[in-house]
PDB file of N, CA and C in Angstrom:
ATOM      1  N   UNK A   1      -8.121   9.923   2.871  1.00  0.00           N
ATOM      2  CA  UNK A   1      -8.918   9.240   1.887  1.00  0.00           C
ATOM      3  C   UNK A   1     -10.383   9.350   2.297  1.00  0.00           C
ATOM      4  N   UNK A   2     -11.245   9.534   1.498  1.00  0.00           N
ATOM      5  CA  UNK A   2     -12.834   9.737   1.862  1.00  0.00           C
ATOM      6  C   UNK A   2     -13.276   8.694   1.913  1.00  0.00           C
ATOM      7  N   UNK A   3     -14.587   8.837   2.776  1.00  0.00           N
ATOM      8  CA  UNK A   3     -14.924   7.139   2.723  1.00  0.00           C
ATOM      9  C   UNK A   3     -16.670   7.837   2.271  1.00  0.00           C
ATOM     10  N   UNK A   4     -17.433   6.608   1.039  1.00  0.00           N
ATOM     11  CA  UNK A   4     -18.355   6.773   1.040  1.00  0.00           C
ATOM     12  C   UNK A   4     -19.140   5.501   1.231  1.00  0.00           C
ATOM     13  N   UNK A   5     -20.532   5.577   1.577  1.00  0.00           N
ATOM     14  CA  UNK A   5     -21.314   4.862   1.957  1.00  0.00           C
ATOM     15  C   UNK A   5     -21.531   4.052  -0.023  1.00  0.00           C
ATOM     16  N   UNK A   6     -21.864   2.965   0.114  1.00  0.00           N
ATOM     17  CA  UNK A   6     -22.111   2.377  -1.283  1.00  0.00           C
ATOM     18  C   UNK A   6     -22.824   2.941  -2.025  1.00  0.00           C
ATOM     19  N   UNK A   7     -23.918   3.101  -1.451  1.00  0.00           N
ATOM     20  CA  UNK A   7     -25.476   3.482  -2.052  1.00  0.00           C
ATOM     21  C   UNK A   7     -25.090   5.096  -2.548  1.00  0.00           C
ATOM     22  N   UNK A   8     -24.367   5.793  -1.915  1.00  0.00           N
ATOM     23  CA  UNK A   8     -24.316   7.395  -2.324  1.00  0.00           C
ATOM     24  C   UNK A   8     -23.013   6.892  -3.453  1.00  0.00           C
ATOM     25  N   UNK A   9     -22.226   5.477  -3.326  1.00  0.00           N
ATOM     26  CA  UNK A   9     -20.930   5.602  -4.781  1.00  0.00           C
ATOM     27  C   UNK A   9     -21.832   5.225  -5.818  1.00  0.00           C
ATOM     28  N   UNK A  10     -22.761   4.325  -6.067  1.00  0.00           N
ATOM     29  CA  UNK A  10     -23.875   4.242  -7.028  1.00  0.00           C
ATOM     30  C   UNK A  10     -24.192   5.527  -7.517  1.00  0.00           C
ATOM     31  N   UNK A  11     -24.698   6.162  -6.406  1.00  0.00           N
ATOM     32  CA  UNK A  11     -25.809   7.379  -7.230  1.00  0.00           C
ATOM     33  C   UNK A  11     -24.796   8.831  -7.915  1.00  0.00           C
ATOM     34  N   UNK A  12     -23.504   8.799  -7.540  1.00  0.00           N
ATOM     35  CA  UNK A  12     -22.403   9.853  -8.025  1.00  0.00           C
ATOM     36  C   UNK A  12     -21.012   8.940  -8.388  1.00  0.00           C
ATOM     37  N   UNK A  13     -21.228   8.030  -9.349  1.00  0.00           N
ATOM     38  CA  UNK A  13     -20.061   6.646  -9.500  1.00  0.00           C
ATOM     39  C   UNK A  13     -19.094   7.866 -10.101  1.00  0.00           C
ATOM     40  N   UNK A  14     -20.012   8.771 -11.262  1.00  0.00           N
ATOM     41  CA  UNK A  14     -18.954   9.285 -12.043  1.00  0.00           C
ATOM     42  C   UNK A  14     -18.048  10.456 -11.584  1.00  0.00           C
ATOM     43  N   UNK A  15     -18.480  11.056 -10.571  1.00  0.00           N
ATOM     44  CA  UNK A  15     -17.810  12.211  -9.489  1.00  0.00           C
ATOM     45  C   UNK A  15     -17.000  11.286  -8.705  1.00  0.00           C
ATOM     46  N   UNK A  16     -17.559   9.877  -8.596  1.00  0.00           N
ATOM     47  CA  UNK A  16     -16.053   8.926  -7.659  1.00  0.00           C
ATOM     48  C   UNK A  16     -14.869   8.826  -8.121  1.00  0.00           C
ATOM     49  N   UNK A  17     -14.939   8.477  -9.441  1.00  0.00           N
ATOM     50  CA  UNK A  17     -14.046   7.424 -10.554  1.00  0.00           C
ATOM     51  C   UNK A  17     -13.461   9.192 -10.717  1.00  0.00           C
ATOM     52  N   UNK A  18     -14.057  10.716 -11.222  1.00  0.00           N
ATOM     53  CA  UNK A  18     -12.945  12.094 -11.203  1.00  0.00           C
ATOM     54  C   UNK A  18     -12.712  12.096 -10.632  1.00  0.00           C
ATOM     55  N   UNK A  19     -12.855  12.186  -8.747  1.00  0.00           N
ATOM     56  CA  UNK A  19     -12.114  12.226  -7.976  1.00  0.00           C
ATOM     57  C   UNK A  19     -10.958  11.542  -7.552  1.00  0.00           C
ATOM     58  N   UNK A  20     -11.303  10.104  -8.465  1.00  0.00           N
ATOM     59  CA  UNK A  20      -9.707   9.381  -7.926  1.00  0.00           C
ATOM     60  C   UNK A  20      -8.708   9.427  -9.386  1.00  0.00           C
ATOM     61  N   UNK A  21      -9.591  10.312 -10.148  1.00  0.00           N
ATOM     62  CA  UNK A  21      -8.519  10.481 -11.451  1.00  0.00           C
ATOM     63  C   UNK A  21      -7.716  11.794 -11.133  1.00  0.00           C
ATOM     64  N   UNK A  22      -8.481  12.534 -10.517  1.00  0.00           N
ATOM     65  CA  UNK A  22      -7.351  14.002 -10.095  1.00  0.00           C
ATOM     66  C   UNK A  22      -6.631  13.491  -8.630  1.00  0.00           C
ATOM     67  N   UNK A  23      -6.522  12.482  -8.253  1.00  0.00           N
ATOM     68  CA  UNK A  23      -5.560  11.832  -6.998  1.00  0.00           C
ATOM     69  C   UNK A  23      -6.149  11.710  -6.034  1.00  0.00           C
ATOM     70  N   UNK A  24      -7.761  11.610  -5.881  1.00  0.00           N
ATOM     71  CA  UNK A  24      -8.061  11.255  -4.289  1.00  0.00           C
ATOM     72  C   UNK A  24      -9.189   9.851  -4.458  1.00  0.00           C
ATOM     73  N   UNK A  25      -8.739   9.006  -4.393  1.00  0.00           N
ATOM     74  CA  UNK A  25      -9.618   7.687  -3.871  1.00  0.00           C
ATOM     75  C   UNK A  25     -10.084   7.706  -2.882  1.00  0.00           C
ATOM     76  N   UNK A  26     -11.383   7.263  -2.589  1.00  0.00           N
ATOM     77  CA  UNK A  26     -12.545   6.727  -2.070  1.00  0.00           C
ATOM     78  C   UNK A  26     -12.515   5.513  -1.606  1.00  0.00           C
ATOM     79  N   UNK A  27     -12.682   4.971  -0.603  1.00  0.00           N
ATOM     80  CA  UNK A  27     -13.184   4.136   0.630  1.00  0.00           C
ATOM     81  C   UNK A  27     -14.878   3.817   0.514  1.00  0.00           C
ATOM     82  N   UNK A  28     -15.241   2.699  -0.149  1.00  0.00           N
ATOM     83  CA  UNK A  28     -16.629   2.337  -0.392  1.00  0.00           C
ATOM     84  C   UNK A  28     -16.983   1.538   1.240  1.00  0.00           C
ATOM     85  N   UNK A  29     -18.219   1.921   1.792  1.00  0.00           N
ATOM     86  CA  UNK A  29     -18.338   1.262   2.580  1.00  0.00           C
ATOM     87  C   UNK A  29     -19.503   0.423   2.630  1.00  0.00           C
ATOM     88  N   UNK A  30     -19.761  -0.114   3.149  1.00  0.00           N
ATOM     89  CA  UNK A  30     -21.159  -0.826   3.334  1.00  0.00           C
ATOM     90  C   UNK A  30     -21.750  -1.396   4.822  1.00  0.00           C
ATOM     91  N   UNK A  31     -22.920  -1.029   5.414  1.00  0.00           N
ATOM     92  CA  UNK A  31     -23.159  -1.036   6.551  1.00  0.00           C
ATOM     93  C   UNK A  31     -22.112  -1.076   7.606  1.00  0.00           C
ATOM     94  N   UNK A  32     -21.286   0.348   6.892  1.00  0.00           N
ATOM     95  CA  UNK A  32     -20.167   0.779   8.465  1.00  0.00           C
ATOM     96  C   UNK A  32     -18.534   0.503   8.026  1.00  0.00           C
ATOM     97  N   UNK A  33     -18.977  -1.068   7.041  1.00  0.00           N
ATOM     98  CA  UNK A  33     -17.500  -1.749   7.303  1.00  0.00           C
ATOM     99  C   UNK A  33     -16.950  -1.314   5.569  1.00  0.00           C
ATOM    100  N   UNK A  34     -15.342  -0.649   5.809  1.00  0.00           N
ATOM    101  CA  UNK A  34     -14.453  -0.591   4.411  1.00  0.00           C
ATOM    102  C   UNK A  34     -14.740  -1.858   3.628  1.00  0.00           C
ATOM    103  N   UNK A  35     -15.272  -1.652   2.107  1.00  0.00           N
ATOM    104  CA  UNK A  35     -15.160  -3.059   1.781  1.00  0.00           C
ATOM    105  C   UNK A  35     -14.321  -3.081   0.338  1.00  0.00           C
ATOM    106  N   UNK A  36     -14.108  -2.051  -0.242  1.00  0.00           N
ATOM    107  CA  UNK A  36     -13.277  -1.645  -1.937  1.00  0.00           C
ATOM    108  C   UNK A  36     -12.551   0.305  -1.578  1.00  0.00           C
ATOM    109  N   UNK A  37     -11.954   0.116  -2.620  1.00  0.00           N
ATOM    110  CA  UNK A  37     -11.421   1.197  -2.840  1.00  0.00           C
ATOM    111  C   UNK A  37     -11.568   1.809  -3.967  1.00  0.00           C
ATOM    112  N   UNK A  38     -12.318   2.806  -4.595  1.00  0.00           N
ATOM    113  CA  UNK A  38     -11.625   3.273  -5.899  1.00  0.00           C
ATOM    114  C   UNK A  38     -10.795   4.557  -6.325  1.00  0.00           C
ATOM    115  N   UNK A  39      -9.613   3.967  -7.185  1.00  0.00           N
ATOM    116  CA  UNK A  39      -8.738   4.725  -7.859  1.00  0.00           C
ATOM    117  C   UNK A  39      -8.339   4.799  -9.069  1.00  0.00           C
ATOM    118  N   UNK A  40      -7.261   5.564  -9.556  1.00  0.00           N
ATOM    119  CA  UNK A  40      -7.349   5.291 -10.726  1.00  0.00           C
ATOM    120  C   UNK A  40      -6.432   4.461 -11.162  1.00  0.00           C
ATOM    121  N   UNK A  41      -6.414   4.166 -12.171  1.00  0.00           N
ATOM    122  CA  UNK A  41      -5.970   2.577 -13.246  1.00  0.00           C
ATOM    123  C   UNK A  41      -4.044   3.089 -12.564  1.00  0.00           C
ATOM    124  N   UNK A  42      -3.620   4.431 -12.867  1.00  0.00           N
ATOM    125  CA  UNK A  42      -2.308   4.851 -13.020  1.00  0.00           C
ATOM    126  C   UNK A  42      -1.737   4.067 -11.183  1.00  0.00           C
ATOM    127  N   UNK A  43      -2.445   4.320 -10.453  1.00  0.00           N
ATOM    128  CA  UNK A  43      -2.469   4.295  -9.196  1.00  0.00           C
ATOM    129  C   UNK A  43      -2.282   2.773  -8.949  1.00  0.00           C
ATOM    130  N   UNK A  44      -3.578   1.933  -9.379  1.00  0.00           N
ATOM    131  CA  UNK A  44      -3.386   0.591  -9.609  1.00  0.00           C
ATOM    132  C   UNK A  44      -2.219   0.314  -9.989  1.00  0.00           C
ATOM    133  N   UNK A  45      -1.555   0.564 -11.430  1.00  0.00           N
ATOM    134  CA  UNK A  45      -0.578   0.232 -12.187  1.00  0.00           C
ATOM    135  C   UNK A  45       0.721  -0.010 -10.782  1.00  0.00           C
ATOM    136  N   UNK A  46       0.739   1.301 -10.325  1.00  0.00           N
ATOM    137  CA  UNK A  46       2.199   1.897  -9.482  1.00  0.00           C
ATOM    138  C   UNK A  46       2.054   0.291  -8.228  1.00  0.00           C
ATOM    139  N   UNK A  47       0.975   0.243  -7.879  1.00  0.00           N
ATOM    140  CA  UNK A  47       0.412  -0.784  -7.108  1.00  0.00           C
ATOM    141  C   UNK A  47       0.972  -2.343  -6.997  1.00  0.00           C
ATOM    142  N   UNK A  48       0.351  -3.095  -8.553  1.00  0.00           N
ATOM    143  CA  UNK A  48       0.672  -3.829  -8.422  1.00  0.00           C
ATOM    144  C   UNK A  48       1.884  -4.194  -9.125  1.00  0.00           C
ATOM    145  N   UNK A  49       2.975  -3.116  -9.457  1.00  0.00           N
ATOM    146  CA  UNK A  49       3.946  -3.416  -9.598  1.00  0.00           C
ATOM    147  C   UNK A  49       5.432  -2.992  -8.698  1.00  0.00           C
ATOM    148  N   UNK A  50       4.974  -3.084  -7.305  1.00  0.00           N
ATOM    149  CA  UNK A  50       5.876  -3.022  -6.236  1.00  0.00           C
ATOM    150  C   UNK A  50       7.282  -4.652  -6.174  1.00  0.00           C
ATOM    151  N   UNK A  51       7.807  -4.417  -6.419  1.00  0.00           N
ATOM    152  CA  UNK A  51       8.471  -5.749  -5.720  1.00  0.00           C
ATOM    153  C   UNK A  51       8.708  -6.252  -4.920  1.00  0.00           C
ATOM    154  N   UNK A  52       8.441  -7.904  -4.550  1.00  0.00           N
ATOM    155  CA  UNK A  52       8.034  -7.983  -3.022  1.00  0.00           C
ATOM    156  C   UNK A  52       9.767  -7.857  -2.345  1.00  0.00           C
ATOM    157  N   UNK A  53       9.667  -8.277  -1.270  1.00  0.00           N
ATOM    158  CA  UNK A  53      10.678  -7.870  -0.616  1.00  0.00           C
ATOM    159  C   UNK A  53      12.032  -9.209  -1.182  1.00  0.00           C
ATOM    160  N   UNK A  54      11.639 -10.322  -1.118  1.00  0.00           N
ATOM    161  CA  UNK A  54      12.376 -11.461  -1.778  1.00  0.00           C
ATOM    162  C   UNK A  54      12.942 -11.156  -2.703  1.00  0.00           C
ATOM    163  N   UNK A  55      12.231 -10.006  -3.925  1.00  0.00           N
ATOM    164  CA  UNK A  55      12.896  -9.667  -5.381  1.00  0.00           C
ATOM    165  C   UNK A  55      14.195  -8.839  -4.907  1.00  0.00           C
ATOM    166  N   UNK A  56      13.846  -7.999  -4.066  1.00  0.00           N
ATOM    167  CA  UNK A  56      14.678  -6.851  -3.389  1.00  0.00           C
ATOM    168  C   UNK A  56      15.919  -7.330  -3.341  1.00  0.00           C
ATOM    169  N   UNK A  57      15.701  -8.329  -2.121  1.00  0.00           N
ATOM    170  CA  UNK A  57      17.071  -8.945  -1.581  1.00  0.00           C
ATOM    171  C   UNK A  57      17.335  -9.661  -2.959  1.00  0.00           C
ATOM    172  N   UNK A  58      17.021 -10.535  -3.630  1.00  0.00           N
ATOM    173  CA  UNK A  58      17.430 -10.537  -4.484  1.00  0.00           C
ATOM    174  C   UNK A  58      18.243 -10.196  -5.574  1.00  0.00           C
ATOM    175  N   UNK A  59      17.797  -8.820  -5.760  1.00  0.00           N
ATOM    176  CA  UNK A  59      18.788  -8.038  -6.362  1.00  0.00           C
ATOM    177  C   UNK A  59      19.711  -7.324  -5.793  1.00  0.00           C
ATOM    178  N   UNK A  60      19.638  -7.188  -4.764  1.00  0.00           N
ATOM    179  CA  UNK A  60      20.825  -6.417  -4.118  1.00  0.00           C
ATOM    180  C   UNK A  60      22.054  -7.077  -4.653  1.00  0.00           C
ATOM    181  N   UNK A  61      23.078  -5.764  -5.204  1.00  0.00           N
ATOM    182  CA  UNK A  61      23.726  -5.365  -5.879  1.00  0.00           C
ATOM    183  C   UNK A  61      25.243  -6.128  -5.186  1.00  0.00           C
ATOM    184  N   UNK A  62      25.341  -6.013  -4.240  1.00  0.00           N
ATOM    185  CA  UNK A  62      26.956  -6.589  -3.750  1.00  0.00           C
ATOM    186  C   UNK A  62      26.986  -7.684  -3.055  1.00  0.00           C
ATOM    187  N   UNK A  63      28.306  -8.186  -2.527  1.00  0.00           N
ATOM    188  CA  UNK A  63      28.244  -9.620  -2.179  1.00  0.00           C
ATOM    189  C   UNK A  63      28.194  -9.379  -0.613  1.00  0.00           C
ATOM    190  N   UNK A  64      28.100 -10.849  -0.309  1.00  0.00           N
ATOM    191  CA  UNK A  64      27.871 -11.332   0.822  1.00  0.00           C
ATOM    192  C   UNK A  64      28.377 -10.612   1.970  1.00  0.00           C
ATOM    193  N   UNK A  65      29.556 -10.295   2.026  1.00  0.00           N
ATOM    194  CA  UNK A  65      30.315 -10.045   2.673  1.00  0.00           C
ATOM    195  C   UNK A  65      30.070  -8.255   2.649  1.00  0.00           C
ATOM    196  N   UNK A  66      29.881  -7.903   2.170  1.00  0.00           N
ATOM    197  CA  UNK A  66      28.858  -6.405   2.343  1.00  0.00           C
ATOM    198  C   UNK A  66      27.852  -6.484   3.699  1.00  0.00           C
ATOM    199  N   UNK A  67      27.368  -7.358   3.971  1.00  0.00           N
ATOM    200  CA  UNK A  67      26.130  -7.316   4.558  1.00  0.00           C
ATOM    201  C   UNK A  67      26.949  -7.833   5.963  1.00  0.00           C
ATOM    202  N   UNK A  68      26.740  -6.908   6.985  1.00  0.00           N
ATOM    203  CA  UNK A  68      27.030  -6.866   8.778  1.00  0.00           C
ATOM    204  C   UNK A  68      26.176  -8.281   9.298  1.00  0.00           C
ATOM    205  N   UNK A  69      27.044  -9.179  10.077  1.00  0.00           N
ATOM    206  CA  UNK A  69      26.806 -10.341  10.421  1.00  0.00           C
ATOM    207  C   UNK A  69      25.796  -9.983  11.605  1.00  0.00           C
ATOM    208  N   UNK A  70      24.835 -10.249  12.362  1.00  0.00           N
ATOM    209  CA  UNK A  70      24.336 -10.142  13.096  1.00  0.00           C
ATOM    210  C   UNK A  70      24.250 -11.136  14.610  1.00  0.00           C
ATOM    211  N   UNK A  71      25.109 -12.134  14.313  1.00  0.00           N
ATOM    212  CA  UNK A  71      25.413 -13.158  14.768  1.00  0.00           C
ATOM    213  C   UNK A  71      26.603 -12.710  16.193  1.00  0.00           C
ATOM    214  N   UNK A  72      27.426 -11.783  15.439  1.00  0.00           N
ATOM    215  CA  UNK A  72      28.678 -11.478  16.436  1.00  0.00           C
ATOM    216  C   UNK A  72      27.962 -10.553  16.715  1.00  0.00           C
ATOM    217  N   UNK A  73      27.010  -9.596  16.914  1.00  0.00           N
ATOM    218  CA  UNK A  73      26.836  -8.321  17.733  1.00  0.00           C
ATOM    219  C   UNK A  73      26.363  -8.627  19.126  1.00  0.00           C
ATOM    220  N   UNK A  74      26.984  -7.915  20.603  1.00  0.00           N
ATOM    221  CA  UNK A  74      26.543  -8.227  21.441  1.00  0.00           C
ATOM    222  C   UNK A  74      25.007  -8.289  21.590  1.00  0.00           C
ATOM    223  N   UNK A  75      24.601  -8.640  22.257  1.00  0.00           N
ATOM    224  CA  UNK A  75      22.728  -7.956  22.787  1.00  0.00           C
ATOM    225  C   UNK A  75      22.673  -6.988  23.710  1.00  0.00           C
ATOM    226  N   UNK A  76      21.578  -5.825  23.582  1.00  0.00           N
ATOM    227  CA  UNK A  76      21.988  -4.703  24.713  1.00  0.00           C
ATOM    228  C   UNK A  76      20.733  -5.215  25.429  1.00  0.00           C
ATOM    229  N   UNK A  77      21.088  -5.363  26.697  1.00  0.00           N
ATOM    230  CA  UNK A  77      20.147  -5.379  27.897  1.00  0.00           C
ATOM    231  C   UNK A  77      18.948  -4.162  27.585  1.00  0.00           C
ATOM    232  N   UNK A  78      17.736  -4.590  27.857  1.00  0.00           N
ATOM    233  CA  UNK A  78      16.681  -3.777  27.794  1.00  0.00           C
ATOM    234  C   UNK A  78      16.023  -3.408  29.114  1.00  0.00           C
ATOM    235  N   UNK A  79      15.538  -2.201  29.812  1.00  0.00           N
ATOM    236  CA  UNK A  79      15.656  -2.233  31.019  1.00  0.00           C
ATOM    237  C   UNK A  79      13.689  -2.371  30.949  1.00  0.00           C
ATOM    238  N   UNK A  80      13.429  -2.820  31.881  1.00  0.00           N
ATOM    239  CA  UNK A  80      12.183  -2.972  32.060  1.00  0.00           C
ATOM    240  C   UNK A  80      11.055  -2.035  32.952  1.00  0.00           C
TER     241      UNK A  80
END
């Protein structure tokens, strides 16, 4: 991912915003430190529609008894 300084995403916003429309987002920075990202909307979209992990388990498909108890497995010694 490229990183640009703020002041140079100002002066070429519209070469930022094509570049993250043909798939490469930009890293805005400002005195050094990452502070935004831009991409495109499609990218966003895929983004904020991840499901968190709670929905996951959630839906998982079979019952209880599918899922390996972790309770009865020995512990393996870890050597130091």
């Amino acid at each position: 991912m490229k990183e640009i300084q703020l002041r140079d995403a100002k002066a070429t916003l519209s070469a930022v915003v094509d570049q993250a429309l043909r798939g490469s987002p930009s890293v805005i920075t400002r005195h050094g430190k990452k502070e935004a990202v831009v991409l495109s909307f499609e990218e966003y979209e895929k983004l904020t529609h991840v499901p968190s992990f709670g929905r996951l388990l959630a839906s998982f498909p079979g019952d209880e008894a599918d899922i390996q108890s972790r309770r009865n497995k020995p512990s393996r010694a870890v050597d130091l």
